[in-house]
C-alpha atoms as a PDB file:
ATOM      1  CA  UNK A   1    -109.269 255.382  10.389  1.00  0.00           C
ATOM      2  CA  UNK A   2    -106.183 257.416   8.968  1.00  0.00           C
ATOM      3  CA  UNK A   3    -103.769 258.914  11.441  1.00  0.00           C
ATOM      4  CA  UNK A   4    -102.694 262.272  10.527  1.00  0.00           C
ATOM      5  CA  UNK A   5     -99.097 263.103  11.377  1.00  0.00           C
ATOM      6  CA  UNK A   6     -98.528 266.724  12.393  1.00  0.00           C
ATOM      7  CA  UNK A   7     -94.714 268.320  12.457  1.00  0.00           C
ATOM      8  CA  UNK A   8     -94.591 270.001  15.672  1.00  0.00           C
ATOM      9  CA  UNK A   9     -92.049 271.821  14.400  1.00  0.00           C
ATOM     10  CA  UNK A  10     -93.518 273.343  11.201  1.00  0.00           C
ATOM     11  CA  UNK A  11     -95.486 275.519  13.405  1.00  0.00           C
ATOM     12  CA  UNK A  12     -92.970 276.612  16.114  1.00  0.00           C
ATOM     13  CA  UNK A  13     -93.348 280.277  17.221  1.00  0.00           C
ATOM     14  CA  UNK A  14     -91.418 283.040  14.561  1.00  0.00           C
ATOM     15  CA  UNK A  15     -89.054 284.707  16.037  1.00  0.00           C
ATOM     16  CA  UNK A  16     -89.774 288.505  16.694  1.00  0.00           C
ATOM     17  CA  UNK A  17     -89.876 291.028  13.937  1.00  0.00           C
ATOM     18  CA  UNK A  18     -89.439 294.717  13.311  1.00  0.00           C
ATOM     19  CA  UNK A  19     -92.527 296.152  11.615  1.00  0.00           C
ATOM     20  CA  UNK A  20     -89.605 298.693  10.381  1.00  0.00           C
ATOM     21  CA  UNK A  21     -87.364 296.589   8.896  1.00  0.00           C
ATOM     22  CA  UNK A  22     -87.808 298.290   5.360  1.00  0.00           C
ATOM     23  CA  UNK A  23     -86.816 301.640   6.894  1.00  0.00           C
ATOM     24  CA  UNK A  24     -83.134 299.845   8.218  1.00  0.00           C
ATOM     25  CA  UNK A  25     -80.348 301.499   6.550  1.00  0.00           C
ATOM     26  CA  UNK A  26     -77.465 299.483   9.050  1.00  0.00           C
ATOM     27  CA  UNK A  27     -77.756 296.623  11.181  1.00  0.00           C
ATOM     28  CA  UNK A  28     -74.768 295.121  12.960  1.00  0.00           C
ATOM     29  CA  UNK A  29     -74.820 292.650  15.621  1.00  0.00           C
ATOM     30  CA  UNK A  30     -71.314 292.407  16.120  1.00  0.00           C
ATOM     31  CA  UNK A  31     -71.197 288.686  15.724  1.00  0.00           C
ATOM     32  CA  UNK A  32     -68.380 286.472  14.352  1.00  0.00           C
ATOM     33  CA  UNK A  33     -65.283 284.898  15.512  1.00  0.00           C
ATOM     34  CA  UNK A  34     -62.718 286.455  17.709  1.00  0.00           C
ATOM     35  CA  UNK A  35     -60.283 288.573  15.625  1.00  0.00           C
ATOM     36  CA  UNK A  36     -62.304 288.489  12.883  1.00  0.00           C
ATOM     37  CA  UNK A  37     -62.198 291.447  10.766  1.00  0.00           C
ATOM     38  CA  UNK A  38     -65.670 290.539   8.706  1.00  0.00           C
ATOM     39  CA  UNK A  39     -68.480 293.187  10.269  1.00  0.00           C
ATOM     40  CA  UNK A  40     -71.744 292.092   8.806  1.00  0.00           C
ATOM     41  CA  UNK A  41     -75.210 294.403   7.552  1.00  0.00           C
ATOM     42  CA  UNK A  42     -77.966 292.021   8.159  1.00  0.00           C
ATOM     43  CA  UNK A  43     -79.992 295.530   6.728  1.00  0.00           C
ATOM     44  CA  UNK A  44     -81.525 294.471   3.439  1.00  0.00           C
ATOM     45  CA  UNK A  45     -78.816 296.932   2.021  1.00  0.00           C
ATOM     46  CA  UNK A  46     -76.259 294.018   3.411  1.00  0.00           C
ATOM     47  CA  UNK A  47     -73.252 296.876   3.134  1.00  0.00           C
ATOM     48  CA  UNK A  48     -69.861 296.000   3.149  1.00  0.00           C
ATOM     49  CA  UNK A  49     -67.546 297.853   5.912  1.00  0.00           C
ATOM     50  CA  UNK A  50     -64.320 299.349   5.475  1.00  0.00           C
ATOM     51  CA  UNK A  51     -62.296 298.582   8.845  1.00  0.00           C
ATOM     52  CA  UNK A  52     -60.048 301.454   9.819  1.00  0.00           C
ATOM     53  CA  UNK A  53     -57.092 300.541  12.450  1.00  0.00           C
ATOM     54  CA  UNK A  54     -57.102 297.015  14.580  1.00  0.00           C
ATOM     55  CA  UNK A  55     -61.843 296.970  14.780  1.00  0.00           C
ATOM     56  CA  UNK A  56     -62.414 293.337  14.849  1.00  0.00           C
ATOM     57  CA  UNK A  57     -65.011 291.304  16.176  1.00  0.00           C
ATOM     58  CA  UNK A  58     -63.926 289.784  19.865  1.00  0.00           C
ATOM     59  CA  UNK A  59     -65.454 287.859  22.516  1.00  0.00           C
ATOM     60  CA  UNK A  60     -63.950 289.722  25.287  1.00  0.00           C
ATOM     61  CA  UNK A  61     -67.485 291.339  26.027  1.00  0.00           C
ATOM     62  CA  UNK A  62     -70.916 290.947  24.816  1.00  0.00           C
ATOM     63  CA  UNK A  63     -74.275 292.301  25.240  1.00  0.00           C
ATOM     64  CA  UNK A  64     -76.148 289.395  22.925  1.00  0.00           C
ATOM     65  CA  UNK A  65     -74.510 286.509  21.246  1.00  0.00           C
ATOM     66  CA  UNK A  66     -71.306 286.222  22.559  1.00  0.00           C
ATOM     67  CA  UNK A  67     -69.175 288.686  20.587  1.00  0.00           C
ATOM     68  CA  UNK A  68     -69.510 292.627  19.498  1.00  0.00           C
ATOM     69  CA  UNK A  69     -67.110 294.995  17.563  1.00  0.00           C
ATOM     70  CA  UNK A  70     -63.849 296.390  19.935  1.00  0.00           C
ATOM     71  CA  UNK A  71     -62.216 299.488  18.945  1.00  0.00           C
ATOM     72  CA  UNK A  72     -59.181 299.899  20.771  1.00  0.00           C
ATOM     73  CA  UNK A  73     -58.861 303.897  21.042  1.00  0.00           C
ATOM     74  CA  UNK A  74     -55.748 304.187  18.569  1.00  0.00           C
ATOM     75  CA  UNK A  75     -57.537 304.811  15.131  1.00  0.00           C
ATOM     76  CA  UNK A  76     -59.864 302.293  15.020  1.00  0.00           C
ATOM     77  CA  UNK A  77     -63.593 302.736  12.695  1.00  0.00           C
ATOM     78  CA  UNK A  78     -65.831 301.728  10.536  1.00  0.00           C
ATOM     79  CA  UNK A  79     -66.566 303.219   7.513  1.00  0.00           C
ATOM     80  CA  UNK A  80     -69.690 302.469   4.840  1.00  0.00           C
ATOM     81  CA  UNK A  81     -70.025 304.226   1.808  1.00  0.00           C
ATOM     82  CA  UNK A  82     -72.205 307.095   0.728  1.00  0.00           C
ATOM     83  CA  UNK A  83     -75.772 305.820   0.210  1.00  0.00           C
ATOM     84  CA  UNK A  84     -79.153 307.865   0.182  1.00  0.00           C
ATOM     85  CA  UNK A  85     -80.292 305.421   3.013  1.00  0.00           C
ATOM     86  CA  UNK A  86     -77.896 307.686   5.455  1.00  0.00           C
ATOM     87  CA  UNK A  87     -79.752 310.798   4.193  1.00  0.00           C
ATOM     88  CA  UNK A  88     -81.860 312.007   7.718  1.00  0.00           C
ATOM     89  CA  UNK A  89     -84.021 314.789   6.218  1.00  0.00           C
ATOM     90  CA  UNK A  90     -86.979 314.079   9.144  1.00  0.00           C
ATOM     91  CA  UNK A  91     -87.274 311.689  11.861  1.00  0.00           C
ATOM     92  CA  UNK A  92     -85.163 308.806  12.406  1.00  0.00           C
ATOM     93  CA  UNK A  93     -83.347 306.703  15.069  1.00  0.00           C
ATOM     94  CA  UNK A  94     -79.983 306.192  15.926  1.00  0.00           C
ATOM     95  CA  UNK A  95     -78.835 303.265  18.351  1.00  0.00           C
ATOM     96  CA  UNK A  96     -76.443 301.078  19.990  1.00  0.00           C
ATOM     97  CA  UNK A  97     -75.610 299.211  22.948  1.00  0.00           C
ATOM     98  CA  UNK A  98     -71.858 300.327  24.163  1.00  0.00           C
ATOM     99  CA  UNK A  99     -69.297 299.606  26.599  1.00  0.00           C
ATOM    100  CA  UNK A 100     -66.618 301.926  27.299  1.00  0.00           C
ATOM    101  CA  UNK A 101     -63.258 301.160  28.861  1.00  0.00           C
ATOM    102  CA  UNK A 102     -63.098 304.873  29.163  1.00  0.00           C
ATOM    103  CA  UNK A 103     -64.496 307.823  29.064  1.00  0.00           C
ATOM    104  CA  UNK A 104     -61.804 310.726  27.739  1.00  0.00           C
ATOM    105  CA  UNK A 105     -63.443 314.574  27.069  1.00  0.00           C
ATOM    106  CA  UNK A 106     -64.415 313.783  23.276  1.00  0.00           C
ATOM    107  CA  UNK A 107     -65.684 310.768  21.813  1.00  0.00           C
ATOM    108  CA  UNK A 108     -67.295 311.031  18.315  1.00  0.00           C
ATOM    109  CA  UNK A 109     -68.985 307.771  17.752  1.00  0.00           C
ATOM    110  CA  UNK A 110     -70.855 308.200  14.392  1.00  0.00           C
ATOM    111  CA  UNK A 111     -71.740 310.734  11.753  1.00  0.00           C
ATOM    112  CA  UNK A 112     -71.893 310.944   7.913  1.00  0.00           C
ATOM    113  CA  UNK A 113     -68.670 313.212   8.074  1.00  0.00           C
ATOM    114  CA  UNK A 114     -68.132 315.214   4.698  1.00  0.00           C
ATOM    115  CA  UNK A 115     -65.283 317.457   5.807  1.00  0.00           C
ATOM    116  CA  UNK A 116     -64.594 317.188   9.622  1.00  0.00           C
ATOM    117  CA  UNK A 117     -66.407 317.842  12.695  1.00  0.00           C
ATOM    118  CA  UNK A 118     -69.769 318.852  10.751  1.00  0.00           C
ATOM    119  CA  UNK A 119     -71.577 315.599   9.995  1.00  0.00           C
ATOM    120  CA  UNK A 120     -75.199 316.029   8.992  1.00  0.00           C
ATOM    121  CA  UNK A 121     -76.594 314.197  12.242  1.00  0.00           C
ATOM    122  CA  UNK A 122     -73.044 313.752  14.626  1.00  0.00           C
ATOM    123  CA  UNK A 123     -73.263 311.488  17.491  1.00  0.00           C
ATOM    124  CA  UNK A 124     -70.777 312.115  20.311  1.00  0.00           C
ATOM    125  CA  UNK A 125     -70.018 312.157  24.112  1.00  0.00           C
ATOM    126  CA  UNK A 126     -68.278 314.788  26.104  1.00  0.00           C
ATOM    127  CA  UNK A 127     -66.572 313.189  29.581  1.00  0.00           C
ATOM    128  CA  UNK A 128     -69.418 310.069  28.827  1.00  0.00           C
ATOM    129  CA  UNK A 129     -72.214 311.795  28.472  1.00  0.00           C
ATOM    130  CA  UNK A 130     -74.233 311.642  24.867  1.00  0.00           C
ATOM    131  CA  UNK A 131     -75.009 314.938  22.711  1.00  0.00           C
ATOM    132  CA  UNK A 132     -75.965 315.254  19.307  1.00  0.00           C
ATOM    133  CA  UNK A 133     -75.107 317.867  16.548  1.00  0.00           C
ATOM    134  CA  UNK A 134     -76.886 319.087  13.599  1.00  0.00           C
ATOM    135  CA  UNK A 135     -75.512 320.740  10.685  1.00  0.00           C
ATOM    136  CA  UNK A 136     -77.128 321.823   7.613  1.00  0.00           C
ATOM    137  CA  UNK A 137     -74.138 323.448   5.682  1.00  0.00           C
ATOM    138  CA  UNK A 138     -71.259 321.274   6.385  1.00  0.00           C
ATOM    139  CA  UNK A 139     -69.619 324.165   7.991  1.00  0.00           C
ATOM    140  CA  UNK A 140     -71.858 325.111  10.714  1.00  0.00           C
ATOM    141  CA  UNK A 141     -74.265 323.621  13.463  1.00  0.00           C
ATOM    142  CA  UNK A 142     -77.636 324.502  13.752  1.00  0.00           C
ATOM    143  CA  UNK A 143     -77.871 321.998  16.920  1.00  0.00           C
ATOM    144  CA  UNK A 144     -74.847 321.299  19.246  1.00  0.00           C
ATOM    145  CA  UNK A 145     -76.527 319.947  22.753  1.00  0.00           C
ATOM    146  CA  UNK A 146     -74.891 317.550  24.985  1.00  0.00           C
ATOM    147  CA  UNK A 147     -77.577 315.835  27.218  1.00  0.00           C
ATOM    148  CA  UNK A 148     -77.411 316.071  31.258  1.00  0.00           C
ATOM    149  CA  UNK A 149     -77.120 313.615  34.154  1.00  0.00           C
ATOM    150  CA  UNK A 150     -74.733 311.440  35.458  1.00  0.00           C
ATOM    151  CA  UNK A 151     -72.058 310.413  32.748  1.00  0.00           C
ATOM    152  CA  UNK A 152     -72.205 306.582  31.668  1.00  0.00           C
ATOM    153  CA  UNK A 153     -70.566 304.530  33.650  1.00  0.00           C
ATOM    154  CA  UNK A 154     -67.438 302.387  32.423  1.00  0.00           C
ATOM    155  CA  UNK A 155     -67.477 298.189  32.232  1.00  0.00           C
ATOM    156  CA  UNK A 156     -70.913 298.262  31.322  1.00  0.00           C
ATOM    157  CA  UNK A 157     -73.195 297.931  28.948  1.00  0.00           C
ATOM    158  CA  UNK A 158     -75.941 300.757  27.949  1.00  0.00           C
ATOM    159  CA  UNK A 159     -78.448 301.102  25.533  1.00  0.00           C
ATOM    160  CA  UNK A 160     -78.027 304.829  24.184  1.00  0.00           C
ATOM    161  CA  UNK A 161     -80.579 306.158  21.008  1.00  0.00           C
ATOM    162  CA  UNK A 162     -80.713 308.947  19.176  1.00  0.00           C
ATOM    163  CA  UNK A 163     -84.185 309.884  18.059  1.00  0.00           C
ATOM    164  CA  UNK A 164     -86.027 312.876  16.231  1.00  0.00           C
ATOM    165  CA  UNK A 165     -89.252 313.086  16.081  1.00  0.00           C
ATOM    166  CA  UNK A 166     -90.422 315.820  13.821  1.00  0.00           C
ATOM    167  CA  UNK A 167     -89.123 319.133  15.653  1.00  0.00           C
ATOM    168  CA  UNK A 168     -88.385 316.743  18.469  1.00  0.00           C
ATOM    169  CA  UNK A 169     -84.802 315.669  19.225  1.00  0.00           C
ATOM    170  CA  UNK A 170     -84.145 313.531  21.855  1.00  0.00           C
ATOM    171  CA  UNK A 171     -81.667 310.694  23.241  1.00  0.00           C
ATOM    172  CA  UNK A 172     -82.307 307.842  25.731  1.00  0.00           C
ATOM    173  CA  UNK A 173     -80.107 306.109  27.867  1.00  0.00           C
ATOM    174  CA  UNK A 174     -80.859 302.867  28.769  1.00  0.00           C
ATOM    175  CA  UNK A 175     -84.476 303.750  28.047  1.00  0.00           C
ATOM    176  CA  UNK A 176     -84.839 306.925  29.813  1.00  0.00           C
ATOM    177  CA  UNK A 177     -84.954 310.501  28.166  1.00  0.00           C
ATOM    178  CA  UNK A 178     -82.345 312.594  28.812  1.00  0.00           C
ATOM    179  CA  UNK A 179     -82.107 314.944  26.255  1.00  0.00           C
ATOM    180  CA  UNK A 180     -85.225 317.412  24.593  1.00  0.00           C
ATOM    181  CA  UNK A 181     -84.257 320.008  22.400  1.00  0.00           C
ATOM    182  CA  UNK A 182     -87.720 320.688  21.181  1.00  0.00           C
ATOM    183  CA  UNK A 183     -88.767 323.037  18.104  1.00  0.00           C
ATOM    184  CA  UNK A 184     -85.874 322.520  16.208  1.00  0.00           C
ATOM    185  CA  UNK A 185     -86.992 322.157  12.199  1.00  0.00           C
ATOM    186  CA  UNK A 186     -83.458 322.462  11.147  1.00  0.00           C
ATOM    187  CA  UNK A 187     -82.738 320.144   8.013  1.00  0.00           C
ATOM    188  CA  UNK A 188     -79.519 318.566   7.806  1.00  0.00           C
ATOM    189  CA  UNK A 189     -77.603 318.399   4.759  1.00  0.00           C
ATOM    190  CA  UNK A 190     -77.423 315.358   2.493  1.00  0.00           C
ATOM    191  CA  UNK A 191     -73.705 314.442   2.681  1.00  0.00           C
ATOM    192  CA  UNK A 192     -71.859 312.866  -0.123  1.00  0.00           C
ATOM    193  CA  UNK A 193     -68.805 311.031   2.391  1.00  0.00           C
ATOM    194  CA  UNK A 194     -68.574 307.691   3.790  1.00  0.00           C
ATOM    195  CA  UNK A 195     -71.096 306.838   7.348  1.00  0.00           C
ATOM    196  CA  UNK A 196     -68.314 306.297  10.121  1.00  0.00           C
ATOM    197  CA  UNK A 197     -68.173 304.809  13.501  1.00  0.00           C
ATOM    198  CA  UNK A 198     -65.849 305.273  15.699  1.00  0.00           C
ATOM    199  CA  UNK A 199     -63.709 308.139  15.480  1.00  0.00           C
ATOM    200  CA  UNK A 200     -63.693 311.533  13.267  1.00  0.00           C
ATOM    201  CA  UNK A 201     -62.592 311.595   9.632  1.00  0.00           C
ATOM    202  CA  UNK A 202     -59.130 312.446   8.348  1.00  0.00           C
ATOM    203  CA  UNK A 203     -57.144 312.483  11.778  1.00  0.00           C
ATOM    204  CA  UNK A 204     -58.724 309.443  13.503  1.00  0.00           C
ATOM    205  CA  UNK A 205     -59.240 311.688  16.656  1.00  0.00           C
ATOM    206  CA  UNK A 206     -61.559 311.536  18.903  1.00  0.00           C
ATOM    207  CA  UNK A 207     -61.530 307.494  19.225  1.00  0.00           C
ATOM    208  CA  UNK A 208     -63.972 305.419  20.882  1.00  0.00           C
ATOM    209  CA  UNK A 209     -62.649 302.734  23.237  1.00  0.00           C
ATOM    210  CA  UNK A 210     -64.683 299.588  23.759  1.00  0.00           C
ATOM    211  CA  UNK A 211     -67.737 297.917  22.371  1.00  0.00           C
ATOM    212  CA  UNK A 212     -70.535 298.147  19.980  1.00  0.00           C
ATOM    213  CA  UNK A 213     -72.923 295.002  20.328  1.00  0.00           C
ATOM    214  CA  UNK A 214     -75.844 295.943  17.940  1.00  0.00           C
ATOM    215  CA  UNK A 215     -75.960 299.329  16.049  1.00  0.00           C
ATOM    216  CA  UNK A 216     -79.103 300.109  14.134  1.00  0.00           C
ATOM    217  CA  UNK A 217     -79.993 303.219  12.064  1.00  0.00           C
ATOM    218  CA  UNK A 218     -83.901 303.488  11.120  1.00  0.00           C
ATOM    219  CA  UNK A 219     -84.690 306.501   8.816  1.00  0.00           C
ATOM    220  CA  UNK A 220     -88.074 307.867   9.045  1.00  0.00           C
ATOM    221  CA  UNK A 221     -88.980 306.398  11.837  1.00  0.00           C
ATOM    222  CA  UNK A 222     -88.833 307.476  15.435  1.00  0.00           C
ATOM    223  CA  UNK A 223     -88.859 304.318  17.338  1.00  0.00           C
ATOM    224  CA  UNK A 224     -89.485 306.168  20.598  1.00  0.00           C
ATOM    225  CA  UNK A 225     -91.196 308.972  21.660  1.00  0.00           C
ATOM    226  CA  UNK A 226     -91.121 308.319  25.383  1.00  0.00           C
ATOM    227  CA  UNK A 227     -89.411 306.068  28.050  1.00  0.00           C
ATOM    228  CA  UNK A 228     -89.312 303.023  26.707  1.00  0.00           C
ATOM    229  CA  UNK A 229     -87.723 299.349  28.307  1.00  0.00           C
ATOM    230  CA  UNK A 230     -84.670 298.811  26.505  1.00  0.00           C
ATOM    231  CA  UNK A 231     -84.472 295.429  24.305  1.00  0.00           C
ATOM    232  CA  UNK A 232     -83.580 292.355  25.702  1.00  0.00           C
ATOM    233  CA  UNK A 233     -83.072 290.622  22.420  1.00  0.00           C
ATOM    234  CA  UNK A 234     -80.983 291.217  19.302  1.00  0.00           C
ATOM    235  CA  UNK A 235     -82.276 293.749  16.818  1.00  0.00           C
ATOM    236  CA  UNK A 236     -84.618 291.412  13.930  1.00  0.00           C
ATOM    237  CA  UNK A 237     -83.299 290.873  10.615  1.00  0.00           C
ATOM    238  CA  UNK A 238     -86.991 291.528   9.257  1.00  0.00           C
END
C-alpha cells in the first residue's frame, strides 16, 4: 500500500480579501522602517508618493504592524498625482485610522485640491471633529457639513470613513454614524491636481499632526451604509 504525503501547508487558510479590491484607487498601510521616507500603494495602481516636509514612516505609534505615516504639523503631506481613479462622480469611501497629538480649529486631511480650499470631495476636522465638503466648480461648495458629537479624542487611535451612498453622505467614527446629510445629488468636479494628505495646497496650512496607519479610498463603492464594527485587521491587498 502507497502512503500519500499531504503538505499541510499547501492548504493553510487565505488570508482575508476585499471583494472590492478592483475598485481601490490608494492603499497605504503605513509600513516600513523608522524614518523611512518610502510610502507604499499596495492598490493595483501601486502609485508613487511625493513627500512634502519631514512625513516618514515611524514606529512611535501604530494601529497594525508596527509603524504608520507621522506628519509633524509644520508642512508635512503626501501628494499623488492626478489619476481618473480619484474622480468621485457617485458613491465611494474614504478611510483611515488616525491619531492626533492635537486637535487645532482646522485640519484638512485629504482632498483632490485644484486651486485651494475647494477640493472635489475635501476631508477635514474643525476643533477634532470630521466634516466633509463638496464642490462642483472649484470655486464653490455645494456641501460644507461638519458632523456632531464629542470631538476625537487625542493619543488614540480612531477609525474615521467617509462614505456616500447615492444622495447619501455620511461619516463614521469608529464605526458609528455621525454625520447624514441626505438628498444631496450634487456632482463633484473631476479635478486635474495632485490627491493630498495632510495639509492644504500651496501654503501647507492647515497641517495634520500625528498618524495615519491605513488609508484606503474605494470609488464606487459604499462600504457602509450603517453602523458597522470597525476592522481589526489591515486593509487586503486583493
Amino acid at each position: 500500500m502507497s502512503i500519500i504525503y499531504i503538505n499541510p501547508y499547501r492548504f493553510a487558510a487565505a488570508g482575508p480579501t476585499d471583494p472590492d479590491f478592483a475598485n481601490v484607487s490608494l492603499l497605504l498601510h503605513g509600513d516600513g522602517t523608522n524614518g523611512s521616507t518610502t510610502i507604499i500603494d499596495s492598490s493595483s495602481a501601486a502609485r508613487s508618493a511625493t513627500i512634502i516636509g519631514d512625513t516618514q514612516i515611524s514606529t512611535a505609534q501604530s494601529k497594525f504592524g508596527g509603524s504608520s505615516i507621522a506628519f509633524d504639523g509644520t508642512g508635512d503631506a503626501l501628494t499623488f498625482p492626478d489619476s481618473d481613479d480619484f474622480y468621485l462622480p457617485s458613491d465611494f469611501t474614504i478611510e483611515t485610522f488616525l491619531y492626533a497629538n492635537s486637535w487645532p480649529s482646522t485640519v484638512y486631511l485629504f482632498g483632490q485640491y485644484q486651486t485651494a480650499d475647494f477640493a472635489p470631495v475635501l476631508g477635514y476636522f474643525a476643533n477634532g471633529n470630521p466634516g466633509i465638503l463638496a464642490s462642483s466648480n472649484n470655486s464653490s461648495a455645494f456641501l460644507l457639513v461638519t458632523s456632531s458629537g464629542t470631538s476625537l479624542a487625542t493619543g488614540a487611535w480612531h477609525h474615521v470613513a467617509w462614505v456616500r451612498s447615492g444622495n447619501r453622505w455620511s461619516i463614521y467614527v469608529n464605526g458609528t454614524e455621525r454625520l447624514i446629510a441626505a438628498s444631496n445629488s450634487g456632482t463633484p468636479y473631476n479635478s486635474t491636481g495632485a490627491f493630498r494628505i495632510g495639509n492644504l495646497i500651496t501654503t501647507n496650512n492647515f497641517p495634520f499632526n500625528g498618524y495615519i496607519d491605513e488609508f484606503r479610498i474605494t470609488k464606487g463603492v459604499a462600504r457602509y451604509t450603517a453602523n458597522f464594527a470597525p476592522p481589526t485587521a489591515p486593509f487586503p491587498d486583493a
